[in-house]
N, C-alpha and C. Protein backbone atom coordinates (compact mmCIF):
# COMPACT_ATOMS: atom_id res chain seq x y z
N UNK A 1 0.84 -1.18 0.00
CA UNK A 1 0.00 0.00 0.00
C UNK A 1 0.89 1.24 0.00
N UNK A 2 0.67 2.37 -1.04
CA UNK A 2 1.49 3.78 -0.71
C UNK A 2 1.22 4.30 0.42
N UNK A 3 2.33 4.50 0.65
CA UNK A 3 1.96 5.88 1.75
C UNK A 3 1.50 7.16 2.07
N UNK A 4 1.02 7.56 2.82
CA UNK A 4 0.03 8.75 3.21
C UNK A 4 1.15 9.86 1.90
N UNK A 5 2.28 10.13 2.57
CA UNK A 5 3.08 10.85 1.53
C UNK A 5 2.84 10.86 -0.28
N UNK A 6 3.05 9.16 -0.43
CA UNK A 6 2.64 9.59 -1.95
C UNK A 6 1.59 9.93 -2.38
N UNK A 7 0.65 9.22 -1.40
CA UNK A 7 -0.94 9.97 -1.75
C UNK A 7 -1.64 10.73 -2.16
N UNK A 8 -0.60 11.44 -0.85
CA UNK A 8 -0.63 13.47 -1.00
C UNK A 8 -0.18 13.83 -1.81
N UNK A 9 0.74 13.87 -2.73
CA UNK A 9 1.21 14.14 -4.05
C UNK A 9 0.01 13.60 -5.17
N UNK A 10 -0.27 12.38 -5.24
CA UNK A 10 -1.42 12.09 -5.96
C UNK A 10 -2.51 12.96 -6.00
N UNK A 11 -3.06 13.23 -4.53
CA UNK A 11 -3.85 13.98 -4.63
C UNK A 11 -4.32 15.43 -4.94
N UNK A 12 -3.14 15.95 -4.45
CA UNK A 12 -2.34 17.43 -4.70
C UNK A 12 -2.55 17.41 -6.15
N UNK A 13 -1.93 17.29 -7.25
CA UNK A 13 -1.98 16.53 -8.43
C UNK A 13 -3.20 16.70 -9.72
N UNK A 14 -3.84 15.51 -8.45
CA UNK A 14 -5.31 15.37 -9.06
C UNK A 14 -6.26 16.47 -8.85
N UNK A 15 -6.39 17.38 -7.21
CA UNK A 15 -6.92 18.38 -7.31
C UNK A 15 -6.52 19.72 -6.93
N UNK A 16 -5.69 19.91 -7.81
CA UNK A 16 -4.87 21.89 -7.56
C UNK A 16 -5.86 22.29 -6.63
N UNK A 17 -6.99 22.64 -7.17
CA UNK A 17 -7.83 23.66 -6.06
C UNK A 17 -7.99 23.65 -4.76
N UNK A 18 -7.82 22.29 -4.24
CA UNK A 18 -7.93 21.76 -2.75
C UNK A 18 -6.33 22.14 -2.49
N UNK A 19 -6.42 22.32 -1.06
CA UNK A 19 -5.08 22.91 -0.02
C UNK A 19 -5.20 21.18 1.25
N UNK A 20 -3.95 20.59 0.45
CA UNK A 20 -3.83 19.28 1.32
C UNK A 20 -2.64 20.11 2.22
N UNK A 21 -2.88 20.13 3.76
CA UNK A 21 -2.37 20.60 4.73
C UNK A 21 -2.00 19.75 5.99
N UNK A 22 -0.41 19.56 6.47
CA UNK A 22 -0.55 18.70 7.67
C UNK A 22 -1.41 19.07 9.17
N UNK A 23 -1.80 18.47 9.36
CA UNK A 23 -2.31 19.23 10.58
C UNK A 23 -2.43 18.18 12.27
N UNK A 24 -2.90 18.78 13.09
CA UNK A 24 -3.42 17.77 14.35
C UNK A 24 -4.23 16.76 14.53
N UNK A 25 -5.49 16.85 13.15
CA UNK A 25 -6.39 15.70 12.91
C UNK A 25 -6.86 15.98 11.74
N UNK A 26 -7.12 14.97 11.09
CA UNK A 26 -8.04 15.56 10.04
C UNK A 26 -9.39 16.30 9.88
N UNK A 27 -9.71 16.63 8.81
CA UNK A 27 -10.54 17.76 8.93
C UNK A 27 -11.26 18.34 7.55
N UNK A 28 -11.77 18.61 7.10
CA UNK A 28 -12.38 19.86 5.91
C UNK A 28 -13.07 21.06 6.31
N UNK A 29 -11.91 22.05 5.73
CA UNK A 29 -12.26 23.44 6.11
C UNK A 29 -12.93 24.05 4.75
N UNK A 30 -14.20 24.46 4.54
CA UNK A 30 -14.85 24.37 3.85
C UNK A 30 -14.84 25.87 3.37
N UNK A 31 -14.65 26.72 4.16
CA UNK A 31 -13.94 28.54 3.93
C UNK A 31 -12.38 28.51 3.47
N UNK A 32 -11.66 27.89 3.54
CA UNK A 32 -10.47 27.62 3.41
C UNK A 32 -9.98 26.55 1.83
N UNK A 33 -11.10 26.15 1.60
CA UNK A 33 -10.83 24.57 0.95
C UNK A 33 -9.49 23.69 1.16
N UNK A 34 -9.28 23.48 2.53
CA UNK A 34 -8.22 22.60 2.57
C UNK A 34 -8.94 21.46 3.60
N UNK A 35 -8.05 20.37 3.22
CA UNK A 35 -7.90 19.11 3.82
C UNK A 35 -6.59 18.93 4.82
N UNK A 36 -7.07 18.72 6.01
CA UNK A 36 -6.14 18.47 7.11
C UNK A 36 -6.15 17.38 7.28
N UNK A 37 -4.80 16.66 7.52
CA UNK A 37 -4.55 15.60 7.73
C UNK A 37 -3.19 15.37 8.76
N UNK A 38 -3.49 13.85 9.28
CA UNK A 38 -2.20 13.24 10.02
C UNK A 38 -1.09 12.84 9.16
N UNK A 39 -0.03 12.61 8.74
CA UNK A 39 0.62 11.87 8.45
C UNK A 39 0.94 10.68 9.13
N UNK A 40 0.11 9.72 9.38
CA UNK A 40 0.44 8.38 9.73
C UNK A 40 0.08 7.30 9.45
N UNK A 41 0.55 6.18 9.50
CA UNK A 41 0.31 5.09 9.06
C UNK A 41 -0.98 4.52 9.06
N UNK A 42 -1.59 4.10 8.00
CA UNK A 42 -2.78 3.62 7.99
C UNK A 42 -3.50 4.41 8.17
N UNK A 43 -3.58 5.72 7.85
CA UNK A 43 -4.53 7.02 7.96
C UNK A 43 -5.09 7.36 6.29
N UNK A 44 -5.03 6.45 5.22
CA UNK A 44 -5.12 6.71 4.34
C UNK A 44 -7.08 7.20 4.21
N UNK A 45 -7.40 6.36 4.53
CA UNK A 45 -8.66 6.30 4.93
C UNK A 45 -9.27 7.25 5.06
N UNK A 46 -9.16 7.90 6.66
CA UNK A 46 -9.34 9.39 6.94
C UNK A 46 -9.12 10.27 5.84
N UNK A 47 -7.66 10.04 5.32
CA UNK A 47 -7.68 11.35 4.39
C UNK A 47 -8.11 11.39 3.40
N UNK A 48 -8.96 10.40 2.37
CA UNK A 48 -9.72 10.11 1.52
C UNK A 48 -11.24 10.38 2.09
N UNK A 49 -11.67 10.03 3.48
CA UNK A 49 -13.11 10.91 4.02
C UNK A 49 -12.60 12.03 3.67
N UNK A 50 -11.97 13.03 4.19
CA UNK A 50 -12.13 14.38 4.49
C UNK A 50 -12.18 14.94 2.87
N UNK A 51 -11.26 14.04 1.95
CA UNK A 51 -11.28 14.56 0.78
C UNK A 51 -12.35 14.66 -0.04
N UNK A 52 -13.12 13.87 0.68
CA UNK A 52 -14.60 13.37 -0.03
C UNK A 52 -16.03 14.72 0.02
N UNK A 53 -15.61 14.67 1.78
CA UNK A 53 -16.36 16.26 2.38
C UNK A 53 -16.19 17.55 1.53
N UNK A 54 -14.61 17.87 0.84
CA UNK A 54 -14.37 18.94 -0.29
C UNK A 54 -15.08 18.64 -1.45
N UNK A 55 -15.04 17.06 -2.12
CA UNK A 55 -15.42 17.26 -3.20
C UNK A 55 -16.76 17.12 -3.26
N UNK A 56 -17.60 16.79 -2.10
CA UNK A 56 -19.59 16.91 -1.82
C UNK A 56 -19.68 18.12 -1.76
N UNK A 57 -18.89 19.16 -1.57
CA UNK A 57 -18.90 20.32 -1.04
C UNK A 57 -19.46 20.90 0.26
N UNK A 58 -19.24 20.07 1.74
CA UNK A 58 -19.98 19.76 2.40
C UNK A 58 -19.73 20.87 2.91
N UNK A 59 -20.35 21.98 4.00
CA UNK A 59 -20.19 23.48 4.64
C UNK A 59 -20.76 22.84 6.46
N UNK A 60 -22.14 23.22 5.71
CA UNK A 60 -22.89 23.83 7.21
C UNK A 60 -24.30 22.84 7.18
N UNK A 61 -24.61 22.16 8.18
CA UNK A 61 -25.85 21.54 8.13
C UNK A 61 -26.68 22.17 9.05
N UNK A 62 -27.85 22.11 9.43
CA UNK A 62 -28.60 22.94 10.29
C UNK A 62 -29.32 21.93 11.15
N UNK A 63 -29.39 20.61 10.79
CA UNK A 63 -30.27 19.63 11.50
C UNK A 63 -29.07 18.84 11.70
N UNK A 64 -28.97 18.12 13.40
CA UNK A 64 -27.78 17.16 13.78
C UNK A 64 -27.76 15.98 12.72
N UNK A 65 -29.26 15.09 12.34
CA UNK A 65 -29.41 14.06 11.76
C UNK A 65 -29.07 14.41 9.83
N UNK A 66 -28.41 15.65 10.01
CA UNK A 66 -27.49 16.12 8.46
C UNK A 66 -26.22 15.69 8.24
N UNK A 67 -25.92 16.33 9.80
CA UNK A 67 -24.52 15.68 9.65
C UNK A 67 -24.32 14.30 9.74
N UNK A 68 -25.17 13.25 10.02
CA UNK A 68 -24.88 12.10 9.92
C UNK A 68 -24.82 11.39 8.19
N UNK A 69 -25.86 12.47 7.75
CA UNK A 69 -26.13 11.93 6.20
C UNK A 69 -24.67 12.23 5.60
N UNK A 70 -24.07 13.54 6.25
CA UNK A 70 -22.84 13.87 5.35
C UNK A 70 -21.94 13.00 5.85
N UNK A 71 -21.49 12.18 6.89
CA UNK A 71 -20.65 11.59 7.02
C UNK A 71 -20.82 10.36 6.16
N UNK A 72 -21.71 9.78 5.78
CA UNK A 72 -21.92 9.01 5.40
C UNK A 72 -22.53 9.13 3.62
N UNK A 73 -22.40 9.59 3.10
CA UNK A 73 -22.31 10.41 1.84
C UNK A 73 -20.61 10.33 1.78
N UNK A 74 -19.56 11.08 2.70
CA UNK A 74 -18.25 11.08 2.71
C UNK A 74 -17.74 9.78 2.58
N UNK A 75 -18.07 8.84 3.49
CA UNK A 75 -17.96 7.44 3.37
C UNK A 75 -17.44 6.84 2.25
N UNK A 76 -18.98 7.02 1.71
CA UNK A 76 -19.79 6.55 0.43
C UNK A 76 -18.47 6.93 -0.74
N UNK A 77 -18.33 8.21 -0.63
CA UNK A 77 -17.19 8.83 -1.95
C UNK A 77 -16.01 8.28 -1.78
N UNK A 78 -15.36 8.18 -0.36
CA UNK A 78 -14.22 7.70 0.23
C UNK A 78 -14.07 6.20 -0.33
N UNK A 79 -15.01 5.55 0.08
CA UNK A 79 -15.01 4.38 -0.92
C UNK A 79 -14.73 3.99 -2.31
N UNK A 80 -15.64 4.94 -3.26
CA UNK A 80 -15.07 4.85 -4.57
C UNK A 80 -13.32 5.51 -5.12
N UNK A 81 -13.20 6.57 -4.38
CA UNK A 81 -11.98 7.13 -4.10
C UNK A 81 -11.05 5.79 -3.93
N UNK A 82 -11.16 5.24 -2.94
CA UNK A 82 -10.12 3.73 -2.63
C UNK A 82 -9.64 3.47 -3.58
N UNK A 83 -11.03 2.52 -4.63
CA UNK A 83 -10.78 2.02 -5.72
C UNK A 83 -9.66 3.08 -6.68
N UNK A 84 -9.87 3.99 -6.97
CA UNK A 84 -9.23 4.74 -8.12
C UNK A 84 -7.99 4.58 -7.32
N UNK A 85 -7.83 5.20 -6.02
CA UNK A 85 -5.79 5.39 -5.62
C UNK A 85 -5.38 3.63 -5.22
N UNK A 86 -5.67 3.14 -5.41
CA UNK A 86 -5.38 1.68 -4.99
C UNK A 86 -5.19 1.34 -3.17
N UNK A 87 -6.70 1.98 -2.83
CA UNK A 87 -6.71 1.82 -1.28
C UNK A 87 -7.74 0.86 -1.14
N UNK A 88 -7.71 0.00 0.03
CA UNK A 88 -8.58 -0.44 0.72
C UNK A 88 -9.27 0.35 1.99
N UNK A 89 -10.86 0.37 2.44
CA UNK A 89 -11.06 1.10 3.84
C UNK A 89 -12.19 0.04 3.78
N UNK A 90 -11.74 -0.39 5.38
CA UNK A 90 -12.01 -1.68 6.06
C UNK A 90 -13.91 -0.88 6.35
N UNK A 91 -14.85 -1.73 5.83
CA UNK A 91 -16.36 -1.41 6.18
C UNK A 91 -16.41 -1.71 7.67
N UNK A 92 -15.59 -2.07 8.78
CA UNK A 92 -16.02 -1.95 9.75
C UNK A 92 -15.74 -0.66 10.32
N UNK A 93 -14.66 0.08 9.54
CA UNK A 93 -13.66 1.21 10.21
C UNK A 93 -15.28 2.21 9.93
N UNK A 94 -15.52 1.77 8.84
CA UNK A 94 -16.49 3.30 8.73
C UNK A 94 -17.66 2.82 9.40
N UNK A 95 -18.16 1.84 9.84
CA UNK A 95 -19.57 1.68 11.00
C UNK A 95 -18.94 2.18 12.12
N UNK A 96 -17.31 2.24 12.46
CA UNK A 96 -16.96 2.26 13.77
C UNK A 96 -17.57 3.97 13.87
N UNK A 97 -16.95 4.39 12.60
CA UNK A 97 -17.19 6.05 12.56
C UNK A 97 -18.12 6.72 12.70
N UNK A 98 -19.38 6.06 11.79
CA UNK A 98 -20.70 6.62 12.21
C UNK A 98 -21.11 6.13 12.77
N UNK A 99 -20.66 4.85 14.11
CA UNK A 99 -21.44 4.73 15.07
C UNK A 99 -20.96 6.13 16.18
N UNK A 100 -19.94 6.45 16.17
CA UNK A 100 -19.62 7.78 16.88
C UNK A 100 -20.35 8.76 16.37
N UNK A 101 -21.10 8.52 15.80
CA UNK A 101 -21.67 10.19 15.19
C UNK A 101 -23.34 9.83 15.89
N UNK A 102 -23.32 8.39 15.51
CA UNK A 102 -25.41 8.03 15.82
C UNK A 102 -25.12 8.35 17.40
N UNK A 103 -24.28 7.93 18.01
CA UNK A 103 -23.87 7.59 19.83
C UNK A 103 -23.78 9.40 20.07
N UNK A 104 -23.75 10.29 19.36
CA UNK A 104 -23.58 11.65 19.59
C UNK A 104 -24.94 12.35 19.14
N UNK A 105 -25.31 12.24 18.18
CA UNK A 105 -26.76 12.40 17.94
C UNK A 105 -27.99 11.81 19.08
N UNK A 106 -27.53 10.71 19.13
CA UNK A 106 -28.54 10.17 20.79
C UNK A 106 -28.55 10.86 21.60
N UNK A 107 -27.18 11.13 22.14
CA UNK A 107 -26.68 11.79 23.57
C UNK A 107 -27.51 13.35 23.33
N UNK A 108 -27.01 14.08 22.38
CA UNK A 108 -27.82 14.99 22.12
C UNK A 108 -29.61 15.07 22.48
N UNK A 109 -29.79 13.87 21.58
CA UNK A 109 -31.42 14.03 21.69
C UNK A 109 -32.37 13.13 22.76
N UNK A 110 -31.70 13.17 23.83
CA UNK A 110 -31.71 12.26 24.85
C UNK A 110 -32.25 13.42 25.94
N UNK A 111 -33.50 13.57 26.24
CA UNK A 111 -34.12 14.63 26.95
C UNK A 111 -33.59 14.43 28.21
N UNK A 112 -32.95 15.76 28.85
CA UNK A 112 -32.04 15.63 30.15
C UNK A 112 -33.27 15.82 31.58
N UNK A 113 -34.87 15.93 31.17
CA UNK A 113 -36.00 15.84 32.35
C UNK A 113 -36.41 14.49 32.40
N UNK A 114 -36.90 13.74 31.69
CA UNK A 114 -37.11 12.36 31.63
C UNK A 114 -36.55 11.31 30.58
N UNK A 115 -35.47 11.37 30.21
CA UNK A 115 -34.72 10.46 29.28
C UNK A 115 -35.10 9.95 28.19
N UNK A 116 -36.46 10.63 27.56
CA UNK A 116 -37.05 10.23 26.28
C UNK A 116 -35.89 10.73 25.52
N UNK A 117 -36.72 10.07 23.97
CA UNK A 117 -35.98 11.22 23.17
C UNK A 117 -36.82 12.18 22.48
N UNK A 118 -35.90 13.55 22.20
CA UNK A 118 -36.15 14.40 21.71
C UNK A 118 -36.60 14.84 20.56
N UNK A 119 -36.84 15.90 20.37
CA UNK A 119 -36.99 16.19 18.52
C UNK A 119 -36.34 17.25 18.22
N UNK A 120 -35.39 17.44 17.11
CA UNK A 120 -34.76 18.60 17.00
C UNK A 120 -35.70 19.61 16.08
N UNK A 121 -35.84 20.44 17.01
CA UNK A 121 -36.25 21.79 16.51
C UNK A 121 -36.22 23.18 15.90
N UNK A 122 -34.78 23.46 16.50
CA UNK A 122 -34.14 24.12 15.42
C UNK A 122 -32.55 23.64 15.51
N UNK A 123 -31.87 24.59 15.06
CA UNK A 123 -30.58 24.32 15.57
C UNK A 123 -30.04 24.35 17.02
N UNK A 124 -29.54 23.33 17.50
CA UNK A 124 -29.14 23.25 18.75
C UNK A 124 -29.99 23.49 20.00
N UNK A 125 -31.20 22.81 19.71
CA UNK A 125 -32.53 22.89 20.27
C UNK A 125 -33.09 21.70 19.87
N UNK A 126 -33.52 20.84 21.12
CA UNK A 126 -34.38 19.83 21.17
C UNK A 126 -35.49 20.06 21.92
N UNK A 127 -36.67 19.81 21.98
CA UNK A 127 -37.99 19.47 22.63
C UNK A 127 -38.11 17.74 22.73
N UNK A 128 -38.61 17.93 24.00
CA UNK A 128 -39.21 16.46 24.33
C UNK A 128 -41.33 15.95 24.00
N UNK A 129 -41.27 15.15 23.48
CA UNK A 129 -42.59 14.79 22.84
C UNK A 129 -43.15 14.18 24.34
N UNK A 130 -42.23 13.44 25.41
CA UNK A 130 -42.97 13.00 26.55
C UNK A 130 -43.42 13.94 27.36
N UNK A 131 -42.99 14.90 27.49
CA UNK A 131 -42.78 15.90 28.76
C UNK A 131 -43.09 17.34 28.37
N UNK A 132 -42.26 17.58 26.59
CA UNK A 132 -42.85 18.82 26.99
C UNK A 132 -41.40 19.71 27.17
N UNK A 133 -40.10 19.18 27.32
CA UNK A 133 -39.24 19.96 27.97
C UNK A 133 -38.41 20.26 27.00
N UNK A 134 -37.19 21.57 27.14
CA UNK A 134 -36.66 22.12 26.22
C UNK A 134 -35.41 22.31 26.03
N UNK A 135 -34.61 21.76 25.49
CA UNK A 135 -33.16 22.13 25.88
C UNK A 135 -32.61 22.45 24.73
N UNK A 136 -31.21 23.29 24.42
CA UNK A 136 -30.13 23.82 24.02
C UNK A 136 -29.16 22.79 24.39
N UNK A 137 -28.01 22.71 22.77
CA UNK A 137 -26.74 21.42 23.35
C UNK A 137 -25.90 22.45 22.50
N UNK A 138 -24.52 21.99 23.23
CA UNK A 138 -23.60 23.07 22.81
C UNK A 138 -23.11 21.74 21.01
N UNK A 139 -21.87 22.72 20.79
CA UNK A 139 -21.46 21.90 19.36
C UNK A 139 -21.38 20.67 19.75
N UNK A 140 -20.48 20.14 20.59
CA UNK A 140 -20.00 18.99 21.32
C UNK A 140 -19.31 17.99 19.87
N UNK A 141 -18.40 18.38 19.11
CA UNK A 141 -18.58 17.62 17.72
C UNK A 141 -16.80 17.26 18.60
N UNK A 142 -16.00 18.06 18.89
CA UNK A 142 -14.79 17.33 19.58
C UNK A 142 -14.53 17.90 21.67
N UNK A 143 -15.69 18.14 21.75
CA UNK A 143 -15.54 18.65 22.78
C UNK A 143 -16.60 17.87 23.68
N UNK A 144 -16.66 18.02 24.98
CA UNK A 144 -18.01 17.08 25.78
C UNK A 144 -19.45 17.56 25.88
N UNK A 145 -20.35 16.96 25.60
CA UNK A 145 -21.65 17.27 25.74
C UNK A 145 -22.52 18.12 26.91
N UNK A 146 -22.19 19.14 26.63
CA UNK A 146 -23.61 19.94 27.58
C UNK A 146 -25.10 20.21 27.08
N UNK A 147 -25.78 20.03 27.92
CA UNK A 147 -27.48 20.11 27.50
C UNK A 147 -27.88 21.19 28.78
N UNK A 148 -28.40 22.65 28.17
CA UNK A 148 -28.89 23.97 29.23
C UNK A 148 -30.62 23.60 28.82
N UNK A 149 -31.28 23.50 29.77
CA UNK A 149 -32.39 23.78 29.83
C UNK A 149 -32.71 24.81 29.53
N UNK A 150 -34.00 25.20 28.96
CA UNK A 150 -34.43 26.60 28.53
C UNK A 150 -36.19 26.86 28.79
């Protein structure tokens, strides 16, 4: 298998317009058009998602259960991507991934008065259908989950 290095040249390559950038984790900066990435082993994967997010043109979703579609849309491209650079990405790696995203979407919509679940209402706003109750959740996308009552 090539390495993350030649990749990045491949990819660089293949799309001038995108800004492949080393960084702390990967990422798609969607104001920026660059792709952040690790350089490490067996990260090919990742950096074929994130590359996927540039070329869906993915930005801003407004409903939590969006961003699950886009990760998985990313997936989806990341996959055919494989095939063309001569990668494999293991189908369990990507259930592992969007099971972190469904396990964050729950937590979110997991009413903090009686433990139903919620309905998202607007952005960063859930209502509960049992109760009636109202809460605000912060981003929590790499950070820990808070839920403010309102």
């Amino acid at each position: 298998m090539p390495s993350t290095v030649s990749l990045i040249q491949r990819l660089k390559t293949d799309y001038p317009t995108l800004l492949f950038v080393r960084g702390n984790d990967f990422s798609w900066s969607p104001s920026d058009q660059t792709v952040y990435y690790k350089d490490e082993a067996g990260s090919d994967a990742f950096l074929l998602h994130e590359l996927s997010h540039g070329l869906l043109r993915h930005s801003e979703y407004n409903r939590d259960i969006e961003l699950i579609a886009m990760e998985r849309a990313a997936w989806d491209k990341a996959s055919e991507l494989a095939s063309v650079y001569n990668q494999k990405i293991d189908e369990s790696l990507i259930e592992i991934t969007l099971d972190s995203y469904r396990d964050w979407l729950h937590a979110r919509s997991t009413c903090p008065n009686c433990s139903a679940t919620g309905l998202q209402t607007k952005k960063q706003i859930y209502t509960c259908p049992a109760c009636n109750h109202s809460w605000r959740v912060n981003e929590a996308r790499v950070c820990a989950l808070r839920r403010f009552s309102i």
